[in-house]
C-alpha atoms as a PDB file:
ATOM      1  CA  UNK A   1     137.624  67.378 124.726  1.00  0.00           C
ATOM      2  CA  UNK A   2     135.245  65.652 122.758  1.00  0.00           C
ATOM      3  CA  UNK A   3     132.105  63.754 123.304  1.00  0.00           C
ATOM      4  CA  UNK A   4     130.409  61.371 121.648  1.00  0.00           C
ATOM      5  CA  UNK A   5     126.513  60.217 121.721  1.00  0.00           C
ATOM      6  CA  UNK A   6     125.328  57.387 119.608  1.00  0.00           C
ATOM      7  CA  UNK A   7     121.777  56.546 119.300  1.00  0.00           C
ATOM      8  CA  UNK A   8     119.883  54.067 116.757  1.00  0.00           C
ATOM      9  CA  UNK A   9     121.099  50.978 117.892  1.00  0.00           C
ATOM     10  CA  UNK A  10     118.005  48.336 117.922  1.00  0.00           C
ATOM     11  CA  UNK A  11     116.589  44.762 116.838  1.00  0.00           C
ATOM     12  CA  UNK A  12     116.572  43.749 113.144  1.00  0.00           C
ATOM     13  CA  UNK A  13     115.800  40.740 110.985  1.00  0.00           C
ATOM     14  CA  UNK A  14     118.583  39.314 108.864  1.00  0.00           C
ATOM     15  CA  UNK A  15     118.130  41.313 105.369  1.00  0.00           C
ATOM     16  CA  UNK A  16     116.917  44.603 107.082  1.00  0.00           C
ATOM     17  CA  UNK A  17     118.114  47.865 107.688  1.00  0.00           C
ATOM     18  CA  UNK A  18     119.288  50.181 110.818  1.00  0.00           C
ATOM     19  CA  UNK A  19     120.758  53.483 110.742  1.00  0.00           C
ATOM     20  CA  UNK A  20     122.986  55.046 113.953  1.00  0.00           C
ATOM     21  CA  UNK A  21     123.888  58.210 114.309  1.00  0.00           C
ATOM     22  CA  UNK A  22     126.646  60.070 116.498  1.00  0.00           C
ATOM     23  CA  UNK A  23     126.365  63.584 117.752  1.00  0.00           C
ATOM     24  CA  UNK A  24     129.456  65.466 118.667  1.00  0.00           C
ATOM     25  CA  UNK A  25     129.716  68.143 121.103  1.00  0.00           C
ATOM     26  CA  UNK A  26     132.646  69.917 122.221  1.00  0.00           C
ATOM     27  CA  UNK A  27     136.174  70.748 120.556  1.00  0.00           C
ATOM     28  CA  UNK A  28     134.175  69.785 117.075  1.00  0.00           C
ATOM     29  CA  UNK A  29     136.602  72.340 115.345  1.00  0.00           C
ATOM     30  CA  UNK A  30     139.707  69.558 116.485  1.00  0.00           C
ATOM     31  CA  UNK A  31     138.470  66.631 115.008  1.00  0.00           C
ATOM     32  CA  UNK A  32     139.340  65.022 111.595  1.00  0.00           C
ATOM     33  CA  UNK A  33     138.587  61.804 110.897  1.00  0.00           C
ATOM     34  CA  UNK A  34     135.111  59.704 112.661  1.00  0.00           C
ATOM     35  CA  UNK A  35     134.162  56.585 112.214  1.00  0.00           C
ATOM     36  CA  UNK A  36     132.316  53.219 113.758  1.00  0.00           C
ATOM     37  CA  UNK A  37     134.227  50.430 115.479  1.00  0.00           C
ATOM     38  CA  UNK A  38     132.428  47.312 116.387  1.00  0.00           C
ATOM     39  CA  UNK A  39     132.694  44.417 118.890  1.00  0.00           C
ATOM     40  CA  UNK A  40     131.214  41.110 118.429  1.00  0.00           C
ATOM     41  CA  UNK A  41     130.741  39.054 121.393  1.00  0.00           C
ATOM     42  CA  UNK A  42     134.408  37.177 122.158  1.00  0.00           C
ATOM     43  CA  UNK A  43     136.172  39.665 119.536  1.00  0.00           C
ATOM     44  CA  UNK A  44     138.319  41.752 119.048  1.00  0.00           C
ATOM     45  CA  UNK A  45     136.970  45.696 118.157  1.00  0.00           C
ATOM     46  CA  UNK A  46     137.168  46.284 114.378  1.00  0.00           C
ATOM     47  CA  UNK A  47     136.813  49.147 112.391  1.00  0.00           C
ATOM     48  CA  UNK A  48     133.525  49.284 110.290  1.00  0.00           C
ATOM     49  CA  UNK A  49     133.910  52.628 108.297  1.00  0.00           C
ATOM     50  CA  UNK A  50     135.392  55.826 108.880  1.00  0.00           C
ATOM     51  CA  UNK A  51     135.329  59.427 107.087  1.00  0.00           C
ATOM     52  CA  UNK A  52     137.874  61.932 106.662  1.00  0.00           C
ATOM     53  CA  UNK A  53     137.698  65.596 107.026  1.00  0.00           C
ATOM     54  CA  UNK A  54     138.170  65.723 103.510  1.00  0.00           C
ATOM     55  CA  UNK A  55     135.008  62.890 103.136  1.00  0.00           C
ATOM     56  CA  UNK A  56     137.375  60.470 102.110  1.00  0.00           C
ATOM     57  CA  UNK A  57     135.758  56.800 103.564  1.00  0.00           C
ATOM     58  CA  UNK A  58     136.531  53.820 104.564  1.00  0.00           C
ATOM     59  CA  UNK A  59     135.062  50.491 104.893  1.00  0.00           C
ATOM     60  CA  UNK A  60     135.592  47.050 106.440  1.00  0.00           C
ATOM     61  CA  UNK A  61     135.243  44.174 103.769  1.00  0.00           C
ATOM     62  CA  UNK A  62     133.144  42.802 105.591  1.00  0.00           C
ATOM     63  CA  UNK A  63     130.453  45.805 105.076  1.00  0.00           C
ATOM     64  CA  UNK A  64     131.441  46.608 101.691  1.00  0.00           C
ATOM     65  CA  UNK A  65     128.138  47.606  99.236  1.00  0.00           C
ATOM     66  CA  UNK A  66     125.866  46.846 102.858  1.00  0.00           C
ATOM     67  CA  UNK A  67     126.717  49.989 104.590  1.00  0.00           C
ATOM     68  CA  UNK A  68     127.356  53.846 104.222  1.00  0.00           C
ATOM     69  CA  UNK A  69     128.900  56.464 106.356  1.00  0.00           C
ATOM     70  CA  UNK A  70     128.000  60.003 106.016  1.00  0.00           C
ATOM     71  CA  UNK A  71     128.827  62.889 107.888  1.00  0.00           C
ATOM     72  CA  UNK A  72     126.528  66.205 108.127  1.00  0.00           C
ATOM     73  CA  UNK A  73     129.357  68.940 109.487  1.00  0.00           C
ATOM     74  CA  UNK A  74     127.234  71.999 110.039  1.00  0.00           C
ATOM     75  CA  UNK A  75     124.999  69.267 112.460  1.00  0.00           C
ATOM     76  CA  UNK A  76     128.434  67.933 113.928  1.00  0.00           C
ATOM     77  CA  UNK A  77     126.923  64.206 113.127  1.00  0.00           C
ATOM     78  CA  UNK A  78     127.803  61.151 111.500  1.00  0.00           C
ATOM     79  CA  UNK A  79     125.800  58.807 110.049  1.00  0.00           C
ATOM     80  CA  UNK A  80     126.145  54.484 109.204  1.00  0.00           C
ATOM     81  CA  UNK A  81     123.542  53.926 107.514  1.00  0.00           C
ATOM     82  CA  UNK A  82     123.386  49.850 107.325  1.00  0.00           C
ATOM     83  CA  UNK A  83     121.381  47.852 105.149  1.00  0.00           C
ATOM     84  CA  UNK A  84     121.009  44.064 103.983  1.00  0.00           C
ATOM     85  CA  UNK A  85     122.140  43.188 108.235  1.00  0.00           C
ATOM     86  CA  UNK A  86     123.464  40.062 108.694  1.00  0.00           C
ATOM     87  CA  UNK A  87     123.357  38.174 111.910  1.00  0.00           C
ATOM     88  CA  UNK A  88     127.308  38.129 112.123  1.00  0.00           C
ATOM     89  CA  UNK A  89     126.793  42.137 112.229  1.00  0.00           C
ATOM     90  CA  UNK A  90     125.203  41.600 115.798  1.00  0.00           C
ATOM     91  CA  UNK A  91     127.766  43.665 118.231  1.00  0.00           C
ATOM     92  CA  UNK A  92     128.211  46.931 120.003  1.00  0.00           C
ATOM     93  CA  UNK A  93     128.585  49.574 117.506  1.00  0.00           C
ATOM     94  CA  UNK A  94     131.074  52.800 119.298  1.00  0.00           C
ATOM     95  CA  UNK A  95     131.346  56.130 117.190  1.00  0.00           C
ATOM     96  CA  UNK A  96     135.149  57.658 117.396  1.00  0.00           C
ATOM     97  CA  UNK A  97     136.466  60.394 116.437  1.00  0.00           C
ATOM     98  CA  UNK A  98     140.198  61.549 116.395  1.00  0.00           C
ATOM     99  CA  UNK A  99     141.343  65.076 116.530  1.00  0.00           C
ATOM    100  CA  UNK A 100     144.359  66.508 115.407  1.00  0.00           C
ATOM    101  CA  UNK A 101     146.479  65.652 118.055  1.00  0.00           C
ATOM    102  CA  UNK A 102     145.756  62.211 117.253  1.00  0.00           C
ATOM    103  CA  UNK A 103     143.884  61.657 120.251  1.00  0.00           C
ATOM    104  CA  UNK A 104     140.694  59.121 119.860  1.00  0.00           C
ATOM    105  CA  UNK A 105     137.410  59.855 121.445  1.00  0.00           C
ATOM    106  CA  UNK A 106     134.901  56.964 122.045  1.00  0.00           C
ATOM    107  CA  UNK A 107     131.056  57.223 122.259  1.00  0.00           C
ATOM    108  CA  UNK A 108     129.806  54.532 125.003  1.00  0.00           C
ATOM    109  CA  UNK A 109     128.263  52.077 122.366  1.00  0.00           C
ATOM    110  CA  UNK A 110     125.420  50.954 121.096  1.00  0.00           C
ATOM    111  CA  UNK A 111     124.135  47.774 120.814  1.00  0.00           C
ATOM    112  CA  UNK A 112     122.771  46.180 117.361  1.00  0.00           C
ATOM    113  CA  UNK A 113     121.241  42.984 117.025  1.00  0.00           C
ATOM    114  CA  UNK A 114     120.777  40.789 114.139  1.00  0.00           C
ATOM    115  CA  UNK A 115     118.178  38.207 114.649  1.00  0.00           C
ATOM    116  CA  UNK A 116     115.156  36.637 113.157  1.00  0.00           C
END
């Protein structure tokens, strides 16, 4: 098992900058890939951006050039660091991770809003 704590989450103004962070404990040696889903109020969860074991990434369009994911392995953490916010980036932000079963572990959320 995994577990997941996320922590960062906050108020911004449109144009600034929040970074979240997600702390794994557990069977860290099992996971591969983590990442950060969002939901938006009356959406559908999306991925934002994900890294490999390998540090390979991946991001949503939508975040392209605004946001970075990093992951720090000997601190079992990983990082979105998010810059230039937009109010349409207002929504629960949940870390994952997925092991190599291909199991998915979810942090409980937290909650970023974009407003001036």
């Amino acid at each position: 098992q995994v577990q997941l704590v996320e922590s960062g989450g906050g108020l911004v103004q449109p144009g600034g900058s929040l970074t979240l962070s997600c702390a794994a404990s557990g069977s860290i040696f099992s996971i591969n890939a983590m990442g950060w889903y969002r939901r938006a109020p009356g959406k559908e969860r999306e991925l934002v951006a994900s890294v490999s074991k390998g540090a390979s990434t991946n991001y949503a369009d939508s975040v392209k050039g605004r946001f970075t994911i990093s992951r720090r392995y000997v601190k079992n953490t990983v990082y979105l660091q998010m810059n230039s916010l937009k109010p349409e980036d207002t929504a629960v932000y949940y870390c994952n991770a997925n092991d190599w079963s291909d199991k998915n572990y979810w942090g409980r959320g937290t909650q970023v809003t974009v407003s001036s």
